[in-house]
Protein backbone atom coordinates (compact mmCIF):
# COMPACT_ATOMS: atom_id res chain seq x y z
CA UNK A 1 33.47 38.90 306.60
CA UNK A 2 34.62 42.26 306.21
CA UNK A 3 31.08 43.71 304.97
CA UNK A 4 32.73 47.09 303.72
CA UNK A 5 34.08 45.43 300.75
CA UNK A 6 32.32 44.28 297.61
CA UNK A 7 31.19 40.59 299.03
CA UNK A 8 27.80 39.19 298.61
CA UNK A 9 26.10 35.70 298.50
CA UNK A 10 23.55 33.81 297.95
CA UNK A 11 22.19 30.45 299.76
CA UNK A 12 23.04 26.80 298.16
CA UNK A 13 20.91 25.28 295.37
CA UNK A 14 19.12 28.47 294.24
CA UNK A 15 17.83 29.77 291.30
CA UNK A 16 17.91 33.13 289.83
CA UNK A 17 21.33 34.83 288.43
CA UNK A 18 24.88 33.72 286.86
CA UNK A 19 26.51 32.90 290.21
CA UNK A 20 24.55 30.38 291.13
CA UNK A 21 27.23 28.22 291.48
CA UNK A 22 29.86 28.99 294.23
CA UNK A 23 32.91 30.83 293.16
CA UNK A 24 36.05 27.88 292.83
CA UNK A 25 38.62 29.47 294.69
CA UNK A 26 41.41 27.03 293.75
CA UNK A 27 43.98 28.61 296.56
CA UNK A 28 47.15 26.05 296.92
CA UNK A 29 47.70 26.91 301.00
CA UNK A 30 50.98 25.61 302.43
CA UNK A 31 50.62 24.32 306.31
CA UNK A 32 53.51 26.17 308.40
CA UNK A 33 52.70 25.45 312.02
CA UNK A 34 56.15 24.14 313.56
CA UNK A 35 56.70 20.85 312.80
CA UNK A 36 53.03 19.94 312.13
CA UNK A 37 51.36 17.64 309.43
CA UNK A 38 48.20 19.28 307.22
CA UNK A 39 46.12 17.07 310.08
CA UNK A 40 48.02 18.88 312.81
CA UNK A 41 49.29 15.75 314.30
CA UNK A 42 52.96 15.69 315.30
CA UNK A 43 55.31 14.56 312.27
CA UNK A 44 57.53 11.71 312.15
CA UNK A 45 56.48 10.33 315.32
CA UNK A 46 58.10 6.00 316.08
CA UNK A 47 55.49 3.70 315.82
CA UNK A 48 57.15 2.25 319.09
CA UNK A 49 57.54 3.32 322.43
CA UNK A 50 55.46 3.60 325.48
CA UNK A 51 51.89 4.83 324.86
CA UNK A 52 51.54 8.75 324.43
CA UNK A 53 48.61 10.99 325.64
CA UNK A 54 46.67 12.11 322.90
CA UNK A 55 47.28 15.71 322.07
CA UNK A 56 44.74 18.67 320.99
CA UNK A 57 44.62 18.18 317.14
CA UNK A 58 46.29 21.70 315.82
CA UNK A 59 44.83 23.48 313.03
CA UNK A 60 47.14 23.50 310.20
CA UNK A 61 48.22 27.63 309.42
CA UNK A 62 48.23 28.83 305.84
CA UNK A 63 51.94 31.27 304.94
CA UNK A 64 51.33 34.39 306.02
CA UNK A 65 52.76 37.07 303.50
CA UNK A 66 56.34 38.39 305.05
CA UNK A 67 55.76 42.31 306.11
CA UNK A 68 52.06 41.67 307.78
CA UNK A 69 52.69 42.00 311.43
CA UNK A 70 50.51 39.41 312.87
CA UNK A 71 50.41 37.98 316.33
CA UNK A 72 52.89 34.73 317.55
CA UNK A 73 50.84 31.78 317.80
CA UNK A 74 51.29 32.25 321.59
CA UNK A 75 47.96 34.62 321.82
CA UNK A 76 46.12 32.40 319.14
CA UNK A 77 43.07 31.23 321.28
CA UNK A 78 41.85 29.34 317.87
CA UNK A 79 44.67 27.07 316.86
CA UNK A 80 43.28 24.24 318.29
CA UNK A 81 40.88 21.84 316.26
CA UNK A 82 37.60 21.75 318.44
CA UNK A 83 34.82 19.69 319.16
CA UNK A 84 31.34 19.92 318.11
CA UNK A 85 28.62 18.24 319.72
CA UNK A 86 25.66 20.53 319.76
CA UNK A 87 26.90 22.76 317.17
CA UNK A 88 24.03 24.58 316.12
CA UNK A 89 23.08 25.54 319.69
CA UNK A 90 24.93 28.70 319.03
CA UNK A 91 24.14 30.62 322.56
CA UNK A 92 27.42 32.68 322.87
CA UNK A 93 26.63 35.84 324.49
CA UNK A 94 28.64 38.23 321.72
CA UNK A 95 27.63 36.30 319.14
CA UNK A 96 24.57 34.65 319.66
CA UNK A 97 23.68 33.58 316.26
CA UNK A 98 20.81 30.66 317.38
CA UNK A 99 18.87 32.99 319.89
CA UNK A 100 18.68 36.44 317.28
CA UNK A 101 16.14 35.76 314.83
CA UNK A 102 16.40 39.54 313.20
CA UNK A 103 19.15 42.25 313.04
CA UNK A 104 19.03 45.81 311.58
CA UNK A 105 22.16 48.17 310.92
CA UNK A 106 22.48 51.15 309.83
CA UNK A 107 25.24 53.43 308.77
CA UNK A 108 26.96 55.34 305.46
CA UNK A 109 29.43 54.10 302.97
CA UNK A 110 31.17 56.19 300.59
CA UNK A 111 28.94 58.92 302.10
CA UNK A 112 25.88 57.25 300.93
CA UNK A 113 22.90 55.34 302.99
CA UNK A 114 23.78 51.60 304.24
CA UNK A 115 21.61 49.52 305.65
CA UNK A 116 21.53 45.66 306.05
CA UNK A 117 19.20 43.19 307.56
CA UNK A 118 20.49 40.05 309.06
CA UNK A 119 18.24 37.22 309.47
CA UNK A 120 18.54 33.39 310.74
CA UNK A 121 17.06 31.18 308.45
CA UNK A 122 15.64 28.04 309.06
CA UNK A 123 17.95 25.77 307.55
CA UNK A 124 21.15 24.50 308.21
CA UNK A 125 23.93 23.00 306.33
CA UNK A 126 26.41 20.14 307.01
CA UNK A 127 30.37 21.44 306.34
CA UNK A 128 32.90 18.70 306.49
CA UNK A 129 36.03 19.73 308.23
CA UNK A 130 38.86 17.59 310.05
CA UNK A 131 36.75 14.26 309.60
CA UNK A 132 34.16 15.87 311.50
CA UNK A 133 30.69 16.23 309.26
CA UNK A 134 29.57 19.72 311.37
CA UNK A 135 26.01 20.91 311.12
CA UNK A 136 26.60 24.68 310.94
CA UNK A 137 23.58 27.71 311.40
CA UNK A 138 22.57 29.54 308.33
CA UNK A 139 22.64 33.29 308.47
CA UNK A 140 21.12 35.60 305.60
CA UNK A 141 22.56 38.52 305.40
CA UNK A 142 21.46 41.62 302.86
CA UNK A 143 23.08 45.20 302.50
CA UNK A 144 21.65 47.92 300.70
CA UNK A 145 23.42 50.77 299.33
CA UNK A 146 21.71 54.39 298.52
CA UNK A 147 18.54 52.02 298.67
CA UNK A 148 19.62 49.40 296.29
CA UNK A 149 20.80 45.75 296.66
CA UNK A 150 24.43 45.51 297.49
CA UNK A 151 25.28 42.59 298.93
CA UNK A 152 24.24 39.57 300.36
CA UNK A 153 25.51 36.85 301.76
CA UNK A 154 24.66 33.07 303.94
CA UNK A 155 27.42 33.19 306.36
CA UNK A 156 27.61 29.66 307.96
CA UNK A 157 28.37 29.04 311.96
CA UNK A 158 28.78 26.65 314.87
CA UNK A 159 29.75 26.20 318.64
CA UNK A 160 32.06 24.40 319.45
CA UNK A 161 31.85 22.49 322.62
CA UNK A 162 33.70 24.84 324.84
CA UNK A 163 31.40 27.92 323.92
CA UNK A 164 33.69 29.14 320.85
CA UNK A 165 31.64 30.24 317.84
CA UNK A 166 33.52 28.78 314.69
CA UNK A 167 32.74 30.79 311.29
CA UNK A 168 32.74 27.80 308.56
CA UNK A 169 32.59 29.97 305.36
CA UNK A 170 29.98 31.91 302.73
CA UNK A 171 27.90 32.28 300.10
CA UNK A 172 28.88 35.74 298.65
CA UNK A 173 27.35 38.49 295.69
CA UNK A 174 28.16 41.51 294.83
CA UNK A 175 25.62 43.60 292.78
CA UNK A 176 26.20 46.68 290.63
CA UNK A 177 23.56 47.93 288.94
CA UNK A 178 21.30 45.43 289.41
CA UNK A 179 22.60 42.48 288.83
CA UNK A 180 25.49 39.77 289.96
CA UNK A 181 28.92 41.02 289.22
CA UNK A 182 31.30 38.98 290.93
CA UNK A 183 30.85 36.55 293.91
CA UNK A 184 34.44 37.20 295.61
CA UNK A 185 34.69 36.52 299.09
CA UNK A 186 33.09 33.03 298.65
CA UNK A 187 34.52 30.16 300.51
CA UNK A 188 33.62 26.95 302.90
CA UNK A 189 35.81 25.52 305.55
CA UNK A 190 37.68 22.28 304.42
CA UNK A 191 37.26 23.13 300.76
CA UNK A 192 39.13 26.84 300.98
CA UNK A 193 40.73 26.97 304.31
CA UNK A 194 40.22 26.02 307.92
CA UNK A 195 37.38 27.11 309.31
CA UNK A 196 38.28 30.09 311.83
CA UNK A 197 37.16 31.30 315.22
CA UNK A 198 34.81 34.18 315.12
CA UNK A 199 34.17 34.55 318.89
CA UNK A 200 35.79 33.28 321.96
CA UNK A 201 33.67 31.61 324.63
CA UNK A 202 35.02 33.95 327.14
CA UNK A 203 37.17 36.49 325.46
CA UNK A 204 40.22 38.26 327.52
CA UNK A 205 42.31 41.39 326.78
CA UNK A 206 45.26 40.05 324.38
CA UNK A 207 43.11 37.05 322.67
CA UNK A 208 44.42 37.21 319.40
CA UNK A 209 42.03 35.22 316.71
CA UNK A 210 41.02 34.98 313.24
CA UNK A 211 37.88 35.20 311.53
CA UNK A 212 39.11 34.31 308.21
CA UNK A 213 41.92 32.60 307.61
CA UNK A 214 43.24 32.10 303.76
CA UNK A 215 45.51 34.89 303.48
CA UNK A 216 45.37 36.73 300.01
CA UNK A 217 41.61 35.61 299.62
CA UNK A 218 39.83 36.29 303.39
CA UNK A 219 41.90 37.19 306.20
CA UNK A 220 41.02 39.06 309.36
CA UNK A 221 43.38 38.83 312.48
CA UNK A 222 41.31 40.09 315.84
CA UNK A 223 43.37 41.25 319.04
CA UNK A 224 40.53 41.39 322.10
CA UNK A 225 41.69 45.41 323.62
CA UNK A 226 38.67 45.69 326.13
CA UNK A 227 36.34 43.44 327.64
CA UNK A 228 33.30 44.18 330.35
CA UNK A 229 32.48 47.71 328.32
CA UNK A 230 29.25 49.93 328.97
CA UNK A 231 28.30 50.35 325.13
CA UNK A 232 25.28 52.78 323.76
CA UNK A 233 22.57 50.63 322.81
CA UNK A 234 19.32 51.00 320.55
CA UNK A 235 17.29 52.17 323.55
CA UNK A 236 20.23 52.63 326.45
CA UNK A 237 23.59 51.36 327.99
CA UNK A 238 24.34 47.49 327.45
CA UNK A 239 26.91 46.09 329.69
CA UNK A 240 29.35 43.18 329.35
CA UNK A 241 30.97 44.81 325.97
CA UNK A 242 33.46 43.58 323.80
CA UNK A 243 35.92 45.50 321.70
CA UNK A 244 38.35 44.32 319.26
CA UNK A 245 41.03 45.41 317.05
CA UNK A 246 40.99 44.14 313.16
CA UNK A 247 43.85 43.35 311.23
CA UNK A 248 43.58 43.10 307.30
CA UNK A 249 45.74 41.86 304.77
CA UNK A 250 46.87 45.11 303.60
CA UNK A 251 48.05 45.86 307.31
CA UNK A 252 44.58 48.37 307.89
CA UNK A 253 42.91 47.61 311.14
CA UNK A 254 39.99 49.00 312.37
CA UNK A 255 38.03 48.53 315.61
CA UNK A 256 34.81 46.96 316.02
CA UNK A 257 32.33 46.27 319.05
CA UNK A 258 30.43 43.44 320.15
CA UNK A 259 27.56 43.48 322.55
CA UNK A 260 25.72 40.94 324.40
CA UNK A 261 22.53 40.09 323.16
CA UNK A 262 23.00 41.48 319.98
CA UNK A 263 26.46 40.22 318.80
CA UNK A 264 28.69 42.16 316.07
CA UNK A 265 27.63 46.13 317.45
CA UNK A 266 29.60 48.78 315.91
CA UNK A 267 32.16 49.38 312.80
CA UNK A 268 33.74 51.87 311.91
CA UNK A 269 36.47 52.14 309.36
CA UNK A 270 38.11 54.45 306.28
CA UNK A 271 34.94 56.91 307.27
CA UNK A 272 32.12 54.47 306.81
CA UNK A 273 29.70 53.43 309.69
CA UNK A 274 27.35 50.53 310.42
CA UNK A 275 26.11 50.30 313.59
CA UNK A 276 23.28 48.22 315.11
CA UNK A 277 19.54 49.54 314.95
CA UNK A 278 17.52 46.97 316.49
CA UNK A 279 17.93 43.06 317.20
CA UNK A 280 15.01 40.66 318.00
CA UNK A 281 14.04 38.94 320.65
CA UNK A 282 16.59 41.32 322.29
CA UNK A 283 14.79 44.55 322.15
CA UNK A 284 10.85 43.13 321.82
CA UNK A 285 8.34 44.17 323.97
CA UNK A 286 5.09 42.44 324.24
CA UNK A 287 1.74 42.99 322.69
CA UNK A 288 0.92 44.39 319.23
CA UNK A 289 2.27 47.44 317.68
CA UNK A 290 1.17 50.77 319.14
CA UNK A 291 -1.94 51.84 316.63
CA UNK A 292 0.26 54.79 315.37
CA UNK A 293 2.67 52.46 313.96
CA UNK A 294 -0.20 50.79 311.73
CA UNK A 295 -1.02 54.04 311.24
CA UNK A 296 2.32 54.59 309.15
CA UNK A 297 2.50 52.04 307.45
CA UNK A 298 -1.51 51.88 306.08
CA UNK A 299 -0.91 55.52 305.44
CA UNK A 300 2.04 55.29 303.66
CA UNK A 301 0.60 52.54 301.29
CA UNK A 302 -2.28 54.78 301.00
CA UNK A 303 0.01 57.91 299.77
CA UNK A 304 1.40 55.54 297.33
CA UNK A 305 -1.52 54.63 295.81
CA UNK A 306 -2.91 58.07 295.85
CA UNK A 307 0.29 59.41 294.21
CA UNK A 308 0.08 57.26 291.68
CA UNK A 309 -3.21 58.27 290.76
CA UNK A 310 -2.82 61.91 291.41
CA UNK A 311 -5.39 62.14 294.17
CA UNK A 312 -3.19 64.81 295.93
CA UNK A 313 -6.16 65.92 298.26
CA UNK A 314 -6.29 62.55 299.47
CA UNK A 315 -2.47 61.85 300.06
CA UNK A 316 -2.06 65.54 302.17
CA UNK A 317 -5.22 64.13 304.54
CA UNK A 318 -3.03 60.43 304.75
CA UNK A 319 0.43 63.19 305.75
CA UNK A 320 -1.44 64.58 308.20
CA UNK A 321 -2.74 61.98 309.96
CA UNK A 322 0.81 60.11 309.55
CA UNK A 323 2.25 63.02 311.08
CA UNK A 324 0.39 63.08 313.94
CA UNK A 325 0.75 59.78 314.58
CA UNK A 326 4.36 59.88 314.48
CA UNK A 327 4.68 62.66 316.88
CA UNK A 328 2.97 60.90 319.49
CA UNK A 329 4.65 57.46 319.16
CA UNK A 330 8.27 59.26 319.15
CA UNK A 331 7.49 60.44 322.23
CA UNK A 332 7.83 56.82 323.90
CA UNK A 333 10.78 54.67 323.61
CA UNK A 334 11.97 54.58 319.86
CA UNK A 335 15.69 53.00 318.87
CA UNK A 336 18.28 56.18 318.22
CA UNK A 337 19.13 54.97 315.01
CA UNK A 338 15.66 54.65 313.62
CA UNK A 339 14.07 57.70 314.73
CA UNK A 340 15.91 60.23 312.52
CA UNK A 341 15.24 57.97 309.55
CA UNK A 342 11.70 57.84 309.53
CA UNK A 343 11.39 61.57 310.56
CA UNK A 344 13.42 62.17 307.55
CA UNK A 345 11.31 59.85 305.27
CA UNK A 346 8.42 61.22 306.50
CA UNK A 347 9.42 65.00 305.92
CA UNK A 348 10.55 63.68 302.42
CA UNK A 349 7.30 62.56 301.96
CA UNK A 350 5.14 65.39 302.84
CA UNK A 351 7.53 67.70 300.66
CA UNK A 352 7.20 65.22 297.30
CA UNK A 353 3.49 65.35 298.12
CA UNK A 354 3.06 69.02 298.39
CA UNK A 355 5.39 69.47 294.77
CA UNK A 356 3.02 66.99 293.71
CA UNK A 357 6.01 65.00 292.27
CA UNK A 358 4.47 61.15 291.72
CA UNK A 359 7.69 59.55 291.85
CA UNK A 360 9.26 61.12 294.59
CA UNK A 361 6.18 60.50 296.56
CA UNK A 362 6.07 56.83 295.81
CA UNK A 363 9.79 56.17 296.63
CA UNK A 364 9.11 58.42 299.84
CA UNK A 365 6.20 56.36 300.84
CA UNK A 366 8.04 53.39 300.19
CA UNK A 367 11.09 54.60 302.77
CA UNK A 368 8.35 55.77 305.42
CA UNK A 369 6.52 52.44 305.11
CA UNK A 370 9.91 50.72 305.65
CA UNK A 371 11.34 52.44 308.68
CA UNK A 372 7.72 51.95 310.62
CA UNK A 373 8.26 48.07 309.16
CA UNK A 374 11.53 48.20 311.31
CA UNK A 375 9.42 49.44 314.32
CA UNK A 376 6.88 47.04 314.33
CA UNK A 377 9.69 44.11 314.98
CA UNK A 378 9.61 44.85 318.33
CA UNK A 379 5.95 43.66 318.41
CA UNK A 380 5.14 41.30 315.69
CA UNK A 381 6.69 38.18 314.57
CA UNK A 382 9.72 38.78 312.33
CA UNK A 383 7.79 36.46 309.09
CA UNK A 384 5.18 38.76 309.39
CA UNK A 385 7.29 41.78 308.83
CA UNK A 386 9.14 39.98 306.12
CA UNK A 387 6.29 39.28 304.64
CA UNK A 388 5.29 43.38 304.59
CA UNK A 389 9.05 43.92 303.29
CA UNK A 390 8.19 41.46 300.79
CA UNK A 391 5.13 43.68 299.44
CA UNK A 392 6.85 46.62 300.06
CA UNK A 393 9.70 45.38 297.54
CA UNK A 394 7.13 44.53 295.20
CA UNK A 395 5.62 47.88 295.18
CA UNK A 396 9.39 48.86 294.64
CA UNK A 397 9.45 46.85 291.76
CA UNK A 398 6.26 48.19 290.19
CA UNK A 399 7.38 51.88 290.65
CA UNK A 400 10.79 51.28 289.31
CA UNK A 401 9.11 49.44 285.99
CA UNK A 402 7.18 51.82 285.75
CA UNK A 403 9.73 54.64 285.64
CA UNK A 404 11.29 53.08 283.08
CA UNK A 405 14.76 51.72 285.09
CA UNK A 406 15.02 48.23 284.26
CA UNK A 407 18.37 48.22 286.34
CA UNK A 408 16.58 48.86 289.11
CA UNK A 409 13.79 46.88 288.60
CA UNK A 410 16.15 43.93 288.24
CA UNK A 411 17.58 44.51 291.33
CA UNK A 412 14.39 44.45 293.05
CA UNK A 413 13.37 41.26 291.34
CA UNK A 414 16.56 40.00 293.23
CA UNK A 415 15.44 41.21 296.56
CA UNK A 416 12.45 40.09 296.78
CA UNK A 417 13.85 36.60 295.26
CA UNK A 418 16.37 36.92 298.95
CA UNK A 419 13.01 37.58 301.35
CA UNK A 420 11.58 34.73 299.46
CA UNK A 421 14.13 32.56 302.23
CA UNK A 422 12.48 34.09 305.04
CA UNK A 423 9.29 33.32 304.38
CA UNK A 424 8.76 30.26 302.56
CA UNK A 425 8.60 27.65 305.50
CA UNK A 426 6.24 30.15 307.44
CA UNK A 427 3.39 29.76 304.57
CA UNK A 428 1.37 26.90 303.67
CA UNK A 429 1.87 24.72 300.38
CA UNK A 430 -0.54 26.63 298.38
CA UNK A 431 0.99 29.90 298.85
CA UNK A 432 4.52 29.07 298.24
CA UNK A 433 3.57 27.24 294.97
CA UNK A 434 1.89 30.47 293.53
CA UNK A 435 4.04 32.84 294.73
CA UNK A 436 7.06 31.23 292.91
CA UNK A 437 5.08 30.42 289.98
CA UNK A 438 4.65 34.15 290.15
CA UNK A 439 8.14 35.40 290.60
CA UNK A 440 9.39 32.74 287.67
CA UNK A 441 7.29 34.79 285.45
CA UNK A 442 8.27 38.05 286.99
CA UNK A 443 11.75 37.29 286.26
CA UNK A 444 10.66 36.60 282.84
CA UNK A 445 9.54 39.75 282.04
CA UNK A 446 12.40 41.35 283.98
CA UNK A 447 15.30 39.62 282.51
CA UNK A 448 13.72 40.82 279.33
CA UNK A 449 13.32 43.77 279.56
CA UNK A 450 10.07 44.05 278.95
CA UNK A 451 9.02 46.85 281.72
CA UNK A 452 5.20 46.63 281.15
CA UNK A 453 5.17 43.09 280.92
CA UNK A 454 6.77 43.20 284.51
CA UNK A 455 4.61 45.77 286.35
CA UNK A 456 1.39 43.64 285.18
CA UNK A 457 3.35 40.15 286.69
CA UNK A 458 4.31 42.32 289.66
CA UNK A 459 0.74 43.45 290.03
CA UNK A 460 -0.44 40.54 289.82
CA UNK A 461 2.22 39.20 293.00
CA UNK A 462 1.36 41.95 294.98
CA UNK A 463 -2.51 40.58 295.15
CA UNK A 464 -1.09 37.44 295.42
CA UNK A 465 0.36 38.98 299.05
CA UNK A 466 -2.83 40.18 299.99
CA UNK A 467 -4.19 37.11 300.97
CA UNK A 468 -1.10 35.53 302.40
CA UNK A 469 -0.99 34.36 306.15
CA UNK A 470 1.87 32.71 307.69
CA UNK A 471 1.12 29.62 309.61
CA UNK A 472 -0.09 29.75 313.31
């Protein structure tokens, strides 16, 4: 769960790279908690004797390596097995997982650009732990690095009966260079470990509580230091708070904030940042996007094409008219973290424009498109902007093929391959079936090599997109 290190993953039963089986983690975990069984029941209890009330089922503790200074199980709020009745009615407040449909964070690692986009999906998956056959919430979650996949991973959640929010393991993939290098951090709950608390129903200052729990694979120990705090939000204060301390196995902590509405708010750690753009429904507003938003986005697909083609007269009249359109809608309400970006992009663009430089005013086009994507979740539903991303990845695709980076192109392949989850079950049977008939031959030509062969295939997707719809 700590998203700073090299984790990624990707969802059950799919297609498309080496890991697609889950990483066998093979830990032998010995159970240490007092005088406990591996079922947490009380050991060598008489078969005779006067009836006994039945006691709160204990969660069995993996060893703890000696020298790691963790907490006495007296502030564990999450040694207790709990009950799930309605578990994928995840409503907690700091980490409301079932009401979010869309989250955007931004930040820098290793002094370079981060940005992920966290996104519920649609299905959900049944984890078997302590006899109990849990239906858990499936959360996609993507990070980009300098631009380029990273990481992704389908974390897997619950709620327990008493408002807890119960982490029950992940998919995980890391990427360098384009393509699956390792899938560390992978594990599910009953298979690897217990699954582990990942939010109080009503955390309290000195709530100690772990996240992940198989110590010298995934281990996080959380101490609760504030609760009730005023926190800087996308567009203003947000009350109600939460901030933690986070202990790792290598005795590092670092502090992280949790907001209501939005959940998981603010990291910061070893110099890298991530901190929450936007979250929908949280921060929507009603209607359709503002016309200069449209604007944007048409006019930065418009400077791709023209760039590509070397009408420069025509992508200068597109920067102008983006430009203006961009100072008038920054003048309303626009999330902190997002204005800068697309200012930037857009100031990119007009400079790769006006040096003439094709490829820097595709890939600048591309960013500007994508920030005024982010925008427009506020207004539109979030399929429909995945579906935009989805073109927008393509048209990654088909500059990066034709640039001549096939590690980069495979990369994209793999990112558009990830948005494919979002938007499946939004389209009708017709369009699914040709746009994965389409992106089995695009990762033909991809895993090939064969660059041209790709940027026809991805040409071919991208008017594919054109007449795609999502369901009403």
């Amino acid at each position: 769960m700590n998203r700073n290190g090299a984790g990624l993953s990707r969802g059950p039963g799919r297609k498309g790279g080496p890991a697609g089986a889950r990483l066998c983690i093979g830990l032998a975990v010995a159970l240490v908690l007092g005088g406990c069984t591996s079922e947490g029941g009380p050991s060598g209890a008489s078969a005779e004797g006067p009836p006994q009330v039945d006691q709160p089922k204990l969660i069995g503790q993996p060893v703890v390596p000696a020298g790691l200074q963790v907490a006495p199980d007296a502030q564990r709020v999450d040694i207790r097995v709990p009950t799930f009745s309605d578990p994928t009615n995840v409503t907690n407040p700091l980490h409301p997982t079932g009401l979010v449909e869309s989250i955007l964070m931004v930040g820098t690692v290793d002094g370079k650009a981060f940005r992920t986009e966290v996104t519920l999906l649609p299905d959900t998956r049944i984890i078997e732990w302590q006899g109990q056959q849990v239906e858990t919430l499936v959360s996609q979650y993507v990070a980009f690095l300098d631009g380029r996949i990273h990481e992704v991973a389908y974390d897997f959640y619950a709620q327990a009966d008493d408002g807890s929010v119960w982490y029950f393991g992940e998919d995980v993939f890391n990427f360098k260079d384009g393509v699956i290098a390792d899938t560390h951090g992978t594990w599910i709950a009953g298979k690897d470990g217990p699954a582990a608390m990942i939010m109080p129903a009503a955390p309290t200052v000195g709530d100690v509580y772990r996240p992940e729990n198989i110590p010298g694979f995934v281990f996080e120990e959380v101490t609760v230091t504030s609760v009730g705090r005023s926190l800087e939000g996308p567009l203003g204060p947000v009350d109600g708070g939460l901030v933690i301390e986070e202990l790792h196995m290598d005795g590092a902590t670092e502090d992280k904030t949790f907001a209501p509405g939005y959940g998981e708010f603010y990291t910061a750690g070893g110099g890298d940042v991530e901190a929450l753009a936007m979250a929908v429904p949280t921060d929507s507003l009603a209607g359709p996007p503002p016309g200069e938003l449209s604007t944007l986005e048409d006019g930065a697909v418009d400077v791709y094409e023209a760039a590509r083609s070397s009408e420069w007269k025509k992508a200068s009249a597109e920067i102008d008219q983006m430009t203006a359109a961009w100072e008038s809608h920054r003048a309303s309400e626009v999330p902190k973290m997002i204005e800068p970006r697309l200012s930037g992009a857009l100031e990119a663009l007009a400079q790769a424009v006006g040096a003439r430089n094709s490829a820097q005013a595709r890939q600048a086009a591309i960013d500007t498109a994508q920030w005024s994507l982010d925008l427009q979740l506020r207004h539109r539903p979030a399929v429909e902007v995945d579906i935009a991303r989805f073109d927008l990845w393509a048209a990654q695709l088909l500059l990066d093929a034709e640039e001549g980076d096939s590690a980069a192109a495979n990369g994209d392949f793999f990112t558009l391959d990830y948005i494919r989850d979002r938007i499946l079950h939004a389209l009708d049977g017709v369009d699914v079936t040709r746009i994965n008939i389409e992106l089995e031959e695009l990762q033909g030509t991809v895993g090939d090599g064969d660059l041209s062969a790709a940027a026809g295939a991805v040409e071919q997707l991208r008017d594919t997109l054109a007449g795609v719809e999502p369901l009403s």
